[in-house]
Protein backbone atom coordinates (compact mmCIF):
# COMPACT_ATOMS: atom_id res chain seq x y z
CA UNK A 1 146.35 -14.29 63.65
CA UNK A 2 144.49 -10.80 61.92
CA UNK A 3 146.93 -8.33 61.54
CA UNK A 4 145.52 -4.81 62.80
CA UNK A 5 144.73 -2.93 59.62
CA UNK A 6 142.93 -0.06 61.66
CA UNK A 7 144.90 3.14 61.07
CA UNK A 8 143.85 5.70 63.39
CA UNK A 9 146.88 6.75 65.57
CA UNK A 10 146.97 5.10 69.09
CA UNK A 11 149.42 5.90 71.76
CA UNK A 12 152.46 4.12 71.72
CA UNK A 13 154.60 3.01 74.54
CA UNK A 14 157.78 4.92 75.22
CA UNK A 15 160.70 2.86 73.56
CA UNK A 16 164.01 3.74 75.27
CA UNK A 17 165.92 6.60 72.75
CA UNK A 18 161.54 8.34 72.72
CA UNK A 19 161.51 7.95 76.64
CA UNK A 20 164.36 10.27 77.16
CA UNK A 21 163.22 12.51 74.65
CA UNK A 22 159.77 12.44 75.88
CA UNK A 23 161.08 13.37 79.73
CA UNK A 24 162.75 15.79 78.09
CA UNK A 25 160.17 17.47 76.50
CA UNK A 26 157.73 17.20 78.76
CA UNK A 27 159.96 18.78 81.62
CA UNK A 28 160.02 21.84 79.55
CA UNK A 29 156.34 21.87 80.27
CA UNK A 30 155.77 20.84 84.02
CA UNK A 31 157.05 24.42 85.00
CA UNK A 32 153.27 26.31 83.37
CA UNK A 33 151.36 23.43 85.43
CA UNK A 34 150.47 25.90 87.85
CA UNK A 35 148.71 28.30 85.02
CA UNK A 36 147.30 26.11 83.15
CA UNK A 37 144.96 22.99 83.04
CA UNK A 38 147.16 19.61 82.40
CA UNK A 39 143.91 18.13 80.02
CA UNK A 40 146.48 14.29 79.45
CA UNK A 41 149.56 13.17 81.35
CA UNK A 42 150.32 9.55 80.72
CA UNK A 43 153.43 7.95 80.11
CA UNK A 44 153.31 8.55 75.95
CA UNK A 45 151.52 12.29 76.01
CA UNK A 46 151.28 15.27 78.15
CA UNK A 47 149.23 18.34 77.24
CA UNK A 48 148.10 21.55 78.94
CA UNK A 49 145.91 24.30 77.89
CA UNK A 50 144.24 26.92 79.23
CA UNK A 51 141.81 27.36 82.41
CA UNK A 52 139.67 29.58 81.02
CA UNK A 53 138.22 29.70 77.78
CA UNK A 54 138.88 31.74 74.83
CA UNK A 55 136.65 33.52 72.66
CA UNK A 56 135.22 30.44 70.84
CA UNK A 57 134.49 28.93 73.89
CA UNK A 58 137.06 26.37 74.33
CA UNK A 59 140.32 26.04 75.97
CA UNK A 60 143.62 26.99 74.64
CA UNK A 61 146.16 24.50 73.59
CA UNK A 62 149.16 25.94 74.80
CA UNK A 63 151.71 23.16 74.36
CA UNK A 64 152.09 19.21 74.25
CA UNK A 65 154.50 16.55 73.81
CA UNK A 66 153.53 12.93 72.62
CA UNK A 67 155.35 9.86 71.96
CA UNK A 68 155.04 8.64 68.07
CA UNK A 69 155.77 5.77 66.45
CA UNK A 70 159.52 6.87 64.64
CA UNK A 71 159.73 10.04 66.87
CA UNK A 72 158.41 12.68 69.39
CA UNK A 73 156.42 15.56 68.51
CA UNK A 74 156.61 18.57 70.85
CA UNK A 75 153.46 20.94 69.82
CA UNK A 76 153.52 24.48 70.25
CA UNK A 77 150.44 25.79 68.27
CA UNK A 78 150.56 29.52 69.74
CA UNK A 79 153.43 29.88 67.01
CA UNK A 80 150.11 30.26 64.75
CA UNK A 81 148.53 33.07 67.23
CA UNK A 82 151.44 35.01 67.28
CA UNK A 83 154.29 33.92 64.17
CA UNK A 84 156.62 37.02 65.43
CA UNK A 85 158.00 34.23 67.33
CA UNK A 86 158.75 32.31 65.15
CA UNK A 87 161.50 34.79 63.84
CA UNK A 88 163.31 33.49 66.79
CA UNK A 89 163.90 30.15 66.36
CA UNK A 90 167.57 29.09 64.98
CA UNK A 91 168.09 27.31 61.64
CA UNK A 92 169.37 24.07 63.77
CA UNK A 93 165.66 23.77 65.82
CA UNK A 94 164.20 24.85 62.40
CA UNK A 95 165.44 21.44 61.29
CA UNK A 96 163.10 19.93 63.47
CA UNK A 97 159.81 21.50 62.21
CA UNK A 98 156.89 19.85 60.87
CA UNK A 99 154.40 22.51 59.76
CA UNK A 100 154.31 25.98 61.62
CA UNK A 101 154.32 24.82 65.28
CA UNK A 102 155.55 21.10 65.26
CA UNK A 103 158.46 19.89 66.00
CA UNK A 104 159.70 16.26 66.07
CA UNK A 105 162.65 14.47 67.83
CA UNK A 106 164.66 11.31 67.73
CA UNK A 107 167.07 11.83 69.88
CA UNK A 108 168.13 14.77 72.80
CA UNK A 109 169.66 17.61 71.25
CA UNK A 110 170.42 19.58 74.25
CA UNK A 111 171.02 22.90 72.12
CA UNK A 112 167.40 22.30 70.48
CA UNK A 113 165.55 21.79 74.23
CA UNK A 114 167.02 24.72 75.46
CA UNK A 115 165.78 26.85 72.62
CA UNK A 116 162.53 25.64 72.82
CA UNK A 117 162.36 26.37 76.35
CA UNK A 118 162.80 29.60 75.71
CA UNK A 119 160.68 29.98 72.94
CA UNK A 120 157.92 28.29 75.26
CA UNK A 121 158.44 30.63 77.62
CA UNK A 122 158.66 33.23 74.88
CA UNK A 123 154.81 31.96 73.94
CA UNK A 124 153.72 31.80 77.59
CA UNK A 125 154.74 35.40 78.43
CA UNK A 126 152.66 36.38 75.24
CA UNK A 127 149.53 35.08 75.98
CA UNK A 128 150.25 36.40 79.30
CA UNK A 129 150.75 39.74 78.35
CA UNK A 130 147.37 39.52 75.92
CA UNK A 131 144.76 38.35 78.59
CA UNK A 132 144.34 34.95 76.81
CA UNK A 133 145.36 32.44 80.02
């Protein structure tokens, strides 16, 4: 039997603890469905951006949440637009970061989800309130 040497990241199936973290996650999501384009919603990934496009001529990534292999990644990349937000988040979720506007989970911290519901919302309101959805 080969053993798969290819590296390039494939999706991988929700293990039990990453299920409930993934539901989770992506709950905090399903509520902007209505305002923006869902662009993947399978059982390992969910991401939405925006219906129109934005100045380069794409859509915006607003937010995502996707199963990895040790963890899940919740993606909020409008912390880059607008990094004024990211004054709000609490040294506990700040635990969680990878880069600027990662953040990865093993388990469900119910303190960290509800902050980063807010500071979704936080990031929805402000492309809102800038004409960028």
């Amino acid at each position: 039997m080969a053993l798969d040497t290819n590296k390039s990241e494939k999706a991988h199936p929700p293990a039990t603890e990453h299920g409930a973290v993934y539901s989770a996650l992506r709950e905090l999501l399903k509520p902007y469905e209505g305002d923006l384009a869902v662009k993947t919603d399978n059982p390992a990934h969910y991401y939405l951006e925006s219906r129109s496009l934005s100045p380069n001529g794409r859509a915006l990534f607003f937010a995502a949440a996707k199963i990895k292999k040790n963890y899940v990644s919740y993606y909020l990349p409008i912390l880059y637009m607008f990094p004024e937000l990211s004054t709000r988040i609490s040294p506990g979720l700040r635990k969680t970061m990878q880069g600027q506007s990662c953040f990865n989970f093993t388990r469900v911290d119910q303190d960290s989800l509800d902050e980063l519901e807010k500071l979704t919302r936080a990031a929805f309101l402000m492309l809102k309130s800038k004409a960028l959805l």
